[in-house]
N, C-alpha and C. Protein backbone atom coordinates (compact mmCIF):
# COMPACT_ATOMS: atom_id res chain seq x y z
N UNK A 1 9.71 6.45 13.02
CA UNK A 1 9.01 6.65 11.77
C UNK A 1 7.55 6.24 11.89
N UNK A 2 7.20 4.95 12.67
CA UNK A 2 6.12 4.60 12.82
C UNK A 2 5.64 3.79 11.89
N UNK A 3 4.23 3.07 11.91
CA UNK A 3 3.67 2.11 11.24
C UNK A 3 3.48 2.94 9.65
N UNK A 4 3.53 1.95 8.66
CA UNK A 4 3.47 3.07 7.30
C UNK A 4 2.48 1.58 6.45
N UNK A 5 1.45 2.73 6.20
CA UNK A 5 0.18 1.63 5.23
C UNK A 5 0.26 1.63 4.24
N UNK A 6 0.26 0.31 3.35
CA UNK A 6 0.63 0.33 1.97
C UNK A 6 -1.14 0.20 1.60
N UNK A 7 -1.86 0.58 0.69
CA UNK A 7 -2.80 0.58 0.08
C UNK A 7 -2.50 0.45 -1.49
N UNK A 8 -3.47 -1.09 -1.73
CA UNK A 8 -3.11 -1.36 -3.39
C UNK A 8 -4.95 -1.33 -4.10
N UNK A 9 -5.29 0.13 -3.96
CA UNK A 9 -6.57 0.19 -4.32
C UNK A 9 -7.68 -0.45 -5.65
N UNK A 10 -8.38 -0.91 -5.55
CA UNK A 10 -9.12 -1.16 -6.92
C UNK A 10 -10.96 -1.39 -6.23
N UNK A 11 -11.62 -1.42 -7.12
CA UNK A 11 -12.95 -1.47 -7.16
C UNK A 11 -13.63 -2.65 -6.49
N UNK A 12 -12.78 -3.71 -7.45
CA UNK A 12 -13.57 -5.01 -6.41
C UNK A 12 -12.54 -5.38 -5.21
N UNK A 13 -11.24 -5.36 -5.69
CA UNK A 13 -10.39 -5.87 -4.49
C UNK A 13 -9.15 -4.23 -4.04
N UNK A 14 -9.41 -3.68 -2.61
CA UNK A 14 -8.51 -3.15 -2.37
C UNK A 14 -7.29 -4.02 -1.17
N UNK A 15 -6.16 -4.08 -1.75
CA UNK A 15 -5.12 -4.63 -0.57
C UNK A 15 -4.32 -3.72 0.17
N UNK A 16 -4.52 -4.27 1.65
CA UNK A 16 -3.82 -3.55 2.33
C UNK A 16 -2.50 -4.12 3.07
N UNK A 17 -1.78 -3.58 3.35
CA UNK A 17 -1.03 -4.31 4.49
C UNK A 17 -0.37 -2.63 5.41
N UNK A 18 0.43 -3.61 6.72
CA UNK A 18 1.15 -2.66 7.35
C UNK A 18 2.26 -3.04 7.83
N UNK A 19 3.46 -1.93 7.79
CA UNK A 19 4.35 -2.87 8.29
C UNK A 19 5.27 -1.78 9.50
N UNK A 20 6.12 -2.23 10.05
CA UNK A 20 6.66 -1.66 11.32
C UNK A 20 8.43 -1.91 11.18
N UNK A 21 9.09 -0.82 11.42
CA UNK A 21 10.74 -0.88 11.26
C UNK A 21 10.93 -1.10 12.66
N UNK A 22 11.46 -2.28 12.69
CA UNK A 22 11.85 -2.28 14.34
C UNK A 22 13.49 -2.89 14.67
N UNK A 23 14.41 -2.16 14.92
CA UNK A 23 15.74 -2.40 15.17
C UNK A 23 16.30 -2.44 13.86
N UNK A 24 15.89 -2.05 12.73
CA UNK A 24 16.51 -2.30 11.28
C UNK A 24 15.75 -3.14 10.39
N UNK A 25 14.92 -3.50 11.23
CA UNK A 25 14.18 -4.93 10.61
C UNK A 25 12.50 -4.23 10.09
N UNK A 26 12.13 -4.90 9.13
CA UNK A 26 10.60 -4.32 8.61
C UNK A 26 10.13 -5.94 9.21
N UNK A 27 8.70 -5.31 9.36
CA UNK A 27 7.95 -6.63 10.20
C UNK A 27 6.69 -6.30 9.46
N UNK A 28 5.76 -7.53 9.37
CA UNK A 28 4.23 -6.97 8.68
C UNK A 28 3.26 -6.97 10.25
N UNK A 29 2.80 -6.21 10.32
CA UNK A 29 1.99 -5.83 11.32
C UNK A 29 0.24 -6.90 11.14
N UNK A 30 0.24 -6.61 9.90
CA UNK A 30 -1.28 -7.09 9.25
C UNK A 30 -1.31 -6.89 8.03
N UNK A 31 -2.10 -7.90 7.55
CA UNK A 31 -2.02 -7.36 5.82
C UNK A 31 -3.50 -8.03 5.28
N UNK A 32 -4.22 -7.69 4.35
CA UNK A 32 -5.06 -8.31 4.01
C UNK A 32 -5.68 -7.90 2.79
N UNK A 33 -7.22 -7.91 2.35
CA UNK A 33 -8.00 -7.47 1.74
C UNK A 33 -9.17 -6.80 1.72
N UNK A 34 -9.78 -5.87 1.36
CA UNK A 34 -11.08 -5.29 1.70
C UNK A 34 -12.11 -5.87 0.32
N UNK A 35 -12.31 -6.86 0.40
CA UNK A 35 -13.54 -7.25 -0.53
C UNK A 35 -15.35 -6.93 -0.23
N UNK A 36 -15.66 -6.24 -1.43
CA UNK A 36 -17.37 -6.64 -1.73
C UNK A 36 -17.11 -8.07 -2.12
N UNK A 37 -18.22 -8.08 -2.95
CA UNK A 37 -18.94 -9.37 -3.79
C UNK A 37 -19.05 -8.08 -5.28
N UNK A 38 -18.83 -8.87 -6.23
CA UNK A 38 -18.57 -8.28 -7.26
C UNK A 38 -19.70 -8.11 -7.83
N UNK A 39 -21.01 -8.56 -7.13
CA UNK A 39 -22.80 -8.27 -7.77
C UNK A 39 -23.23 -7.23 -6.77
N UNK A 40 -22.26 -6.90 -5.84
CA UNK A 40 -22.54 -5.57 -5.26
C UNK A 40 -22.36 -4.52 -6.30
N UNK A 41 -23.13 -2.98 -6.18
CA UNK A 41 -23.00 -1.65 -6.96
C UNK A 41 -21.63 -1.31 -6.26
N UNK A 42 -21.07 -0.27 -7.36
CA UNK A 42 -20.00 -0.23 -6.64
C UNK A 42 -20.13 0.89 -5.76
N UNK A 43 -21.21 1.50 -5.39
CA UNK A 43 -21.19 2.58 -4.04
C UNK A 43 -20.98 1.45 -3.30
N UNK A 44 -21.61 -0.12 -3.15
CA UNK A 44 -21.43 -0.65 -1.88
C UNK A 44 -19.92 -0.68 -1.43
N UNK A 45 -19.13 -1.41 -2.82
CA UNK A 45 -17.57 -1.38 -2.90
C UNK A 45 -17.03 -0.22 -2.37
N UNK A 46 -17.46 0.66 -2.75
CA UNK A 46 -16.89 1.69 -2.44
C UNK A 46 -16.96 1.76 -0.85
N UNK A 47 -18.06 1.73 -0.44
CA UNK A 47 -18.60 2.03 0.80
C UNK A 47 -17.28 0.88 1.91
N UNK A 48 -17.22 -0.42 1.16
CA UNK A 48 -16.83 -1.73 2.29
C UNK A 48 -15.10 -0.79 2.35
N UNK A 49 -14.67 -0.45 0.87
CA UNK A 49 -13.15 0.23 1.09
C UNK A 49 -13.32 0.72 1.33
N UNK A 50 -14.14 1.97 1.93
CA UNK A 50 -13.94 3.35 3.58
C UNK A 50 -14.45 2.91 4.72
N UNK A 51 -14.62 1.66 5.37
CA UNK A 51 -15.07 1.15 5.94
C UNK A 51 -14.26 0.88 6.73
N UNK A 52 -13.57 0.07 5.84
CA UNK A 52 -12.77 -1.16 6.10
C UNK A 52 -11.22 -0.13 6.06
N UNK A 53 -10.82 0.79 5.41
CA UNK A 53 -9.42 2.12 5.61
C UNK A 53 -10.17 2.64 6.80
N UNK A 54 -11.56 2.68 7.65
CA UNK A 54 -11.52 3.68 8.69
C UNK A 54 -11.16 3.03 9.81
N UNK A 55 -11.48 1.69 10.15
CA UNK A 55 -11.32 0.60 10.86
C UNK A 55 -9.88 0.34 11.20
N UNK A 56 -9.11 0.25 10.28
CA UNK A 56 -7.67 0.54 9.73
C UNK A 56 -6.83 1.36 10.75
N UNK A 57 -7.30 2.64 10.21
CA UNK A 57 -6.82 3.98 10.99
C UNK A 57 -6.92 3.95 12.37
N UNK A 58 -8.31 3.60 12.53
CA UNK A 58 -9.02 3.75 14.09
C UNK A 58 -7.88 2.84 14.87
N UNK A 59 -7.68 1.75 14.73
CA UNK A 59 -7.08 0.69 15.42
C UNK A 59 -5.60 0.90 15.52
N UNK A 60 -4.99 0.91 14.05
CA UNK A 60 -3.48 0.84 13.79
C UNK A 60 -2.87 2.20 14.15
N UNK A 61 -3.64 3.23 13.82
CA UNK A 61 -2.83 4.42 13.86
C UNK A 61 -1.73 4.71 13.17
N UNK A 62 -1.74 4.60 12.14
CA UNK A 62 -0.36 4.67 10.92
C UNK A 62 0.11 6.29 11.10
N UNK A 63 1.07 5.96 10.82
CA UNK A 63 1.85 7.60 10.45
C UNK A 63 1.77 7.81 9.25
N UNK A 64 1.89 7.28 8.27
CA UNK A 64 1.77 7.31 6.61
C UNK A 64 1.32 6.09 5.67
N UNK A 65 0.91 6.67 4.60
CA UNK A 65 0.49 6.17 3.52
C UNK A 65 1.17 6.05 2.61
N UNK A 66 1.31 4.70 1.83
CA UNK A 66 2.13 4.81 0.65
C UNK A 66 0.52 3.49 -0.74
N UNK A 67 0.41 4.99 -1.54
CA UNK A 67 -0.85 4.35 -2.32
C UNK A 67 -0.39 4.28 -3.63
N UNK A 68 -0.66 3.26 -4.29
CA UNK A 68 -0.39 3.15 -5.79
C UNK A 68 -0.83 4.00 -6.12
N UNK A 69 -0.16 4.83 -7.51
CA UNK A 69 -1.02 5.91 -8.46
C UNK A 69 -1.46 5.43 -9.65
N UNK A 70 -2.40 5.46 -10.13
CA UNK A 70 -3.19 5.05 -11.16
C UNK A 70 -2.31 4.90 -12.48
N UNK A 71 -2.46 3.14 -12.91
CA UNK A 71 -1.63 3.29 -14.08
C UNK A 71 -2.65 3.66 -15.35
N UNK A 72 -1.99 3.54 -16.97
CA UNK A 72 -2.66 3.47 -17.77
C UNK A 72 -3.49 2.26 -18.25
N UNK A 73 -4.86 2.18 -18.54
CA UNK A 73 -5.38 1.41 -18.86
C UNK A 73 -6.41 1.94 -19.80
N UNK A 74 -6.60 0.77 -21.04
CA UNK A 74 -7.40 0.71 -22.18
C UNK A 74 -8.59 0.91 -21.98
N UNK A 75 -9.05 0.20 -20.68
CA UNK A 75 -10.43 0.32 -20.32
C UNK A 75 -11.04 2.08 -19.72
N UNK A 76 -11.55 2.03 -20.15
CA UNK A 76 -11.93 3.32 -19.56
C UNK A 76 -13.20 3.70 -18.15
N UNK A 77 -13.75 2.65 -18.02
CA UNK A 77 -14.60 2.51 -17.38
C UNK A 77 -13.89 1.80 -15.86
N UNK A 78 -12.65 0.78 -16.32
CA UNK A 78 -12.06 0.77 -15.32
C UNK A 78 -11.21 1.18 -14.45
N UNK A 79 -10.29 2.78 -15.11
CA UNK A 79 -10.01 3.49 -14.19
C UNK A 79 -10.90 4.67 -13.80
N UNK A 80 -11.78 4.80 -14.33
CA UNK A 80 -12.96 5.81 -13.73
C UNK A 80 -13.09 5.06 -12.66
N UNK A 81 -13.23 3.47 -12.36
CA UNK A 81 -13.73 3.09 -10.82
C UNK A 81 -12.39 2.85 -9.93
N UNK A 82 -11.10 2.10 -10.81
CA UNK A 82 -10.22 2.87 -9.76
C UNK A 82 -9.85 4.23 -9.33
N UNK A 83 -9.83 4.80 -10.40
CA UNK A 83 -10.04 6.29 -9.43
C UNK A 83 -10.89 6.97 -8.71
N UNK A 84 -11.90 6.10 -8.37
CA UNK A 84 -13.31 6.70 -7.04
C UNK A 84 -12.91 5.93 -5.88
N UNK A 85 -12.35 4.47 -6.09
CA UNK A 85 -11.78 3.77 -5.45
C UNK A 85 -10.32 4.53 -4.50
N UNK A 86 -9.36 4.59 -6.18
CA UNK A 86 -8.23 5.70 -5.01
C UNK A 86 -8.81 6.70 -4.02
N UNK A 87 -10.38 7.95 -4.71
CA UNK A 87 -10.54 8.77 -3.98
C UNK A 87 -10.90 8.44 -2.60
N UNK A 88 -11.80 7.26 -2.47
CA UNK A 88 -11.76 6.69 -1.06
C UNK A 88 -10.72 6.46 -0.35
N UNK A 89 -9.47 5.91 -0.54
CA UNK A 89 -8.31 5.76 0.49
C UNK A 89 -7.91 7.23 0.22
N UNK A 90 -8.29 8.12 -0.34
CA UNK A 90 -7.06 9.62 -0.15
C UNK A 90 -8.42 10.08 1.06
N UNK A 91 -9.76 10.15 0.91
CA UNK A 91 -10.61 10.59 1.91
C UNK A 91 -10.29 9.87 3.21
N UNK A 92 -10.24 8.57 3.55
CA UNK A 92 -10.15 8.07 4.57
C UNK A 92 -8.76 8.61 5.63
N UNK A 93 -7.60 8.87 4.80
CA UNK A 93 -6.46 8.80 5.38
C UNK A 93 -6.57 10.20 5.38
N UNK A 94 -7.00 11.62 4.77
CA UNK A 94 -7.49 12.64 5.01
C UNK A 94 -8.08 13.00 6.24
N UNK A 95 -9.32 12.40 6.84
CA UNK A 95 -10.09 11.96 7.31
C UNK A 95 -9.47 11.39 8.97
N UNK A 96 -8.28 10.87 8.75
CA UNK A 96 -7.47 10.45 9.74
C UNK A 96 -6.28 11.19 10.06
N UNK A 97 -6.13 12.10 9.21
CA UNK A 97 -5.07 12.98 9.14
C UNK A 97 -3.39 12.57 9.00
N UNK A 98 -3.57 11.76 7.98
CA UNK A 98 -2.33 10.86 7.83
C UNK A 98 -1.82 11.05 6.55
N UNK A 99 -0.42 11.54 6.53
CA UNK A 99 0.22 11.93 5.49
C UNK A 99 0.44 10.69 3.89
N UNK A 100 -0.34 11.04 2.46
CA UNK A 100 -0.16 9.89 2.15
C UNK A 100 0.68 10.20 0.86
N UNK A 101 1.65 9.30 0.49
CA UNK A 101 2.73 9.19 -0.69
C UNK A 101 2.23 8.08 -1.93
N UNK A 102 2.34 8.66 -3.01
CA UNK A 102 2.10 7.62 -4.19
C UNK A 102 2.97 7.48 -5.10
N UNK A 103 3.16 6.36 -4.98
CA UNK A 103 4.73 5.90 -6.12
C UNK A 103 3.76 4.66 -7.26
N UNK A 104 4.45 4.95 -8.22
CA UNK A 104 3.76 4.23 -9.60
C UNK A 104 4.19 2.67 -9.33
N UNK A 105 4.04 1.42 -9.95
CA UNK A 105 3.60 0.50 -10.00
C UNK A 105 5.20 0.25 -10.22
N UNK A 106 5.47 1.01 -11.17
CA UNK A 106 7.15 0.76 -11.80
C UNK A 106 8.36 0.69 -10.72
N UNK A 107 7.58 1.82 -10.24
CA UNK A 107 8.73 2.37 -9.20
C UNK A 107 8.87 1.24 -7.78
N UNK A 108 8.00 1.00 -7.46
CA UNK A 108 7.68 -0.42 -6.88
C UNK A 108 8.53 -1.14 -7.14
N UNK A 109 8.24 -2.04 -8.01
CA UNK A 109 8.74 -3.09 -8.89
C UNK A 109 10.78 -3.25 -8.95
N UNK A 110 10.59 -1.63 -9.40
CA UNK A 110 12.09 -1.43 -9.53
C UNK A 110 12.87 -1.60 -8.29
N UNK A 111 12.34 -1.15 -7.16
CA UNK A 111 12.94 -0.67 -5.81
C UNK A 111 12.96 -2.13 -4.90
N UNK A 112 11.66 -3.14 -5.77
CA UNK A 112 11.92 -4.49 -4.62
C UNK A 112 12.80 -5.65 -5.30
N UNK A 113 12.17 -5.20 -6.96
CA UNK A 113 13.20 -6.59 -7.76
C UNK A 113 14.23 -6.19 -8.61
N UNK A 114 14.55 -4.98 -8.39
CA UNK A 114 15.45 -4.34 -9.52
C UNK A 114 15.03 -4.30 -10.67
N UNK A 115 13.66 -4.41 -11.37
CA UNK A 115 13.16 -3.82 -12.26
C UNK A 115 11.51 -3.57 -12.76
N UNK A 116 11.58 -2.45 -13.25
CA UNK A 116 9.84 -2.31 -13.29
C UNK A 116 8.95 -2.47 -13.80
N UNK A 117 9.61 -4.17 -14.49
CA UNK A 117 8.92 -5.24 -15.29
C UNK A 117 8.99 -5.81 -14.42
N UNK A 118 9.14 -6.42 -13.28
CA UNK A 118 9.22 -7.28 -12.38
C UNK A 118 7.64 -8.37 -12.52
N UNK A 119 6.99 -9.39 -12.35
CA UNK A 119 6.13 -10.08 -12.16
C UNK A 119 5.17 -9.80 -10.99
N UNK A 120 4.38 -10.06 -11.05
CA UNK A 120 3.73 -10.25 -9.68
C UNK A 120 4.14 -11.12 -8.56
N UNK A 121 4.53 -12.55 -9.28
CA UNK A 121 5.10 -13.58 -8.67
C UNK A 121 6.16 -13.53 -8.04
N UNK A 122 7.30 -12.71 -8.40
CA UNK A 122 8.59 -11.98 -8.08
C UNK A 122 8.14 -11.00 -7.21
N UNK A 123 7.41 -10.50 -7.54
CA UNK A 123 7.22 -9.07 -6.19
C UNK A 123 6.78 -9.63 -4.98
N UNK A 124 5.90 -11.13 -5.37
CA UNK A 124 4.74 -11.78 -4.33
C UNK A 124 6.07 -12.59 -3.35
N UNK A 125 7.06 -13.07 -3.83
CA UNK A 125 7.61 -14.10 -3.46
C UNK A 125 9.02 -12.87 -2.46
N UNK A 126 9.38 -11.65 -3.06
CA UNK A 126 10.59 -10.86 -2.19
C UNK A 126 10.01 -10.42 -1.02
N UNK A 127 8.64 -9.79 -1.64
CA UNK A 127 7.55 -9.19 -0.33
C UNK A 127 7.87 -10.43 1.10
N UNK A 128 7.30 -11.68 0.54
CA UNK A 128 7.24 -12.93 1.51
C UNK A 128 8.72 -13.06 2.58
N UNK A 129 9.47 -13.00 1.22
CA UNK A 129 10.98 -13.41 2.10
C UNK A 129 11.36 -12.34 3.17
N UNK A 130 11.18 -11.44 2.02
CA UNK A 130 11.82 -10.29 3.51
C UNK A 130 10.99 -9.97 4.30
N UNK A 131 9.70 -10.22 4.26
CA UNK A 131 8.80 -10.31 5.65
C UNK A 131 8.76 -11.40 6.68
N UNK A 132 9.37 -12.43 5.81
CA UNK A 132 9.26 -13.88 6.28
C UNK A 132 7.80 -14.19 6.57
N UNK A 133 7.12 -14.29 5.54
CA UNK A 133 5.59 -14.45 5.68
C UNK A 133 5.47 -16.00 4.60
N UNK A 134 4.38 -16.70 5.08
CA UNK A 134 3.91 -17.72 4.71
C UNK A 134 2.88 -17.47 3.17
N UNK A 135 2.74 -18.34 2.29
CA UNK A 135 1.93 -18.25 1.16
C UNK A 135 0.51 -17.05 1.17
N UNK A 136 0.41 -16.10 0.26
CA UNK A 136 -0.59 -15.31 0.31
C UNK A 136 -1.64 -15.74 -0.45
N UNK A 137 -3.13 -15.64 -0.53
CA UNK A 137 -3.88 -15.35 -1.13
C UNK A 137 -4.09 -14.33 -2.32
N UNK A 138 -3.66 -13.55 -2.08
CA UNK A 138 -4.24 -12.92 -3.45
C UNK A 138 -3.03 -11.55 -3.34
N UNK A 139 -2.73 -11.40 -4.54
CA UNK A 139 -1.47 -10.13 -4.93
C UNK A 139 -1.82 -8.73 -4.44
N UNK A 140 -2.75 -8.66 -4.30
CA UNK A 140 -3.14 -7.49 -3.78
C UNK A 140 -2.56 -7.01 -2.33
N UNK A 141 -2.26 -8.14 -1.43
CA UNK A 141 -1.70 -8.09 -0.82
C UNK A 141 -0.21 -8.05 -0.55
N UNK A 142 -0.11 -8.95 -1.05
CA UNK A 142 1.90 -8.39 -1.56
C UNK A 142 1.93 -6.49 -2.23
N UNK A 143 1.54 -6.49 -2.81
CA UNK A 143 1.18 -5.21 -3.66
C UNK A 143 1.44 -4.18 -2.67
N UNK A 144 0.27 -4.32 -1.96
CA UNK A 144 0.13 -3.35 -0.49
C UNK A 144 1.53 -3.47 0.29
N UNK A 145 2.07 -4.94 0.71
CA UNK A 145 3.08 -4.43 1.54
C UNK A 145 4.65 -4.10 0.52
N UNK A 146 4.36 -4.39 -0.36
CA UNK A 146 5.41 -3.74 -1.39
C UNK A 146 5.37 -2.71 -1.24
N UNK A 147 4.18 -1.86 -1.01
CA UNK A 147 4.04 0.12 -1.42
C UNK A 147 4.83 0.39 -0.17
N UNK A 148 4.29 -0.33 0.94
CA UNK A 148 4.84 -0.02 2.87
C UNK A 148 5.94 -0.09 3.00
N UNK A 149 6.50 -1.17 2.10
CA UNK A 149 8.34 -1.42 2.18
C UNK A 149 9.04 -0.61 1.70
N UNK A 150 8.49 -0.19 0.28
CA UNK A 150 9.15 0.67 -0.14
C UNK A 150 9.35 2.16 0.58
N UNK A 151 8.19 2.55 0.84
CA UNK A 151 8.00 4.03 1.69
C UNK A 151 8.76 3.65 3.02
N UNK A 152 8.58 2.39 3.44
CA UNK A 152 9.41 2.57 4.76
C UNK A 152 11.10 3.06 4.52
N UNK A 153 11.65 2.37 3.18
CA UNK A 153 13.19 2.46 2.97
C UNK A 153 13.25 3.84 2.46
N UNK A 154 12.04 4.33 1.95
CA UNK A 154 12.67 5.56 1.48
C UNK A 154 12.46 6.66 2.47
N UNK A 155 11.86 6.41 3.69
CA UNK A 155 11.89 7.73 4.91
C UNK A 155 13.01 7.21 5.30
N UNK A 156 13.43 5.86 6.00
CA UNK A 156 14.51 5.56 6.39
C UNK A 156 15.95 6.23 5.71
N UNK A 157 15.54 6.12 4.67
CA UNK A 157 16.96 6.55 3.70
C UNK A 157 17.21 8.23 4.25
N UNK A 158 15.81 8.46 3.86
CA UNK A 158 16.15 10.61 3.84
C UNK A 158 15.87 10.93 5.62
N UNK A 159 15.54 10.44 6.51
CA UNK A 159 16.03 10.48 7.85
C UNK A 159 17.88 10.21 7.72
N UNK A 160 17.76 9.37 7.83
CA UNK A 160 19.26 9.21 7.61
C UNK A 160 20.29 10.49 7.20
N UNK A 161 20.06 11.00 5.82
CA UNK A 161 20.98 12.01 4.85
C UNK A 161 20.01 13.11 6.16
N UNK A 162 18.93 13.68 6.44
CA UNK A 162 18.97 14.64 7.31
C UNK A 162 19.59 14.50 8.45
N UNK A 163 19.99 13.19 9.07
CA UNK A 163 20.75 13.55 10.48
C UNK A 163 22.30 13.74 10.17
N UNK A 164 22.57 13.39 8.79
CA UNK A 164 23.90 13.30 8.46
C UNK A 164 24.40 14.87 8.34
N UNK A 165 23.59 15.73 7.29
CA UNK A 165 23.07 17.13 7.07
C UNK A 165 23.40 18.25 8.56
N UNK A 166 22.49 17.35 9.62
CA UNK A 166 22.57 17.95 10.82
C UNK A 166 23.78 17.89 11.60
N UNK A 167 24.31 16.69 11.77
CA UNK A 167 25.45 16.07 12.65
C UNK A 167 26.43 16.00 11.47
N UNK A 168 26.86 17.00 10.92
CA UNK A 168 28.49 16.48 9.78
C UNK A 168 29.52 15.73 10.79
């Protein structure tokens, strides 16, 4: 299946992580953050998240993308910049020629804690266990390898029903 990049996009903070299925097991490869400084314009922001997704690509070589899709928000000004923000990780991974999947925030939520009210803290703390990873900095990063986990179980799953399909 290969390495699969979770991207948890936003304006000032995009999180990334990656993770790897190896013998049954998901492993985090790397995970982190792509920060400006928030008195940067956000072309710079913009600029450090295609920067910092090309760097990404160049090195890791992912097979897929799994990117949050834009939820609803009151603000209006703030999904106009997450969505220039998303358009940067759909250009970059374009750009790299890497297939990318977007599952909603809910769907997330539902698939790691059994529901899509789940917390951050709850998503931050299953992400950890089943990676067996040490205390994170900032949710954005859980976030990210939440999107990777999930996309990893769900190619895993439909590989599976296709070899079953193939081999009755």
């Amino acid at each position: 299946m290969g390495l699969v990049l979770g991207i948890d996009p936003g304006s000032l903070i995009t999180g990334y992580g990656i993770v790897d299925e190896r013998d049954g097991d998901l492993h985090a490869v790397i995970f982190g953050v792509l920060e400006a400084g928030s008195r940067e314009t956000l072309a710079r922001r913009l600029l450090t998240i295609g920067q910092g997704l090309n760097a990404l690509f160049d090195k890791y070589k992912p097979a897929s993308v799994a990117l949050e899709k834009t939820f609803y928000a009151k603000n209006v000004d703030s999904v106009t910049k997450l969505g220039q923000a998303r358009g940067v990780c759909l250009y970059e991974a374009a750009r790299a020629q890497v297939p990318v999947f977007e599952y909603a925030p809910t769907e997330i939520k539902s698939s790691l804690a059994g529901s899509g009210r789940a917390s951050k803290d709850q998503v931050q703390f299953l992400v950890r266990t089943l990676l067996k990873l040490p205390a994170m900095e900032k949710f954005d990063m859980s976030d990210a390898l939440a999107l990777a986990i999930h996309h990893s179980r769900i190619s895993t799953t439909k590989n599976k029903i296709r070899e079953m399909e193939l081999n009755p």
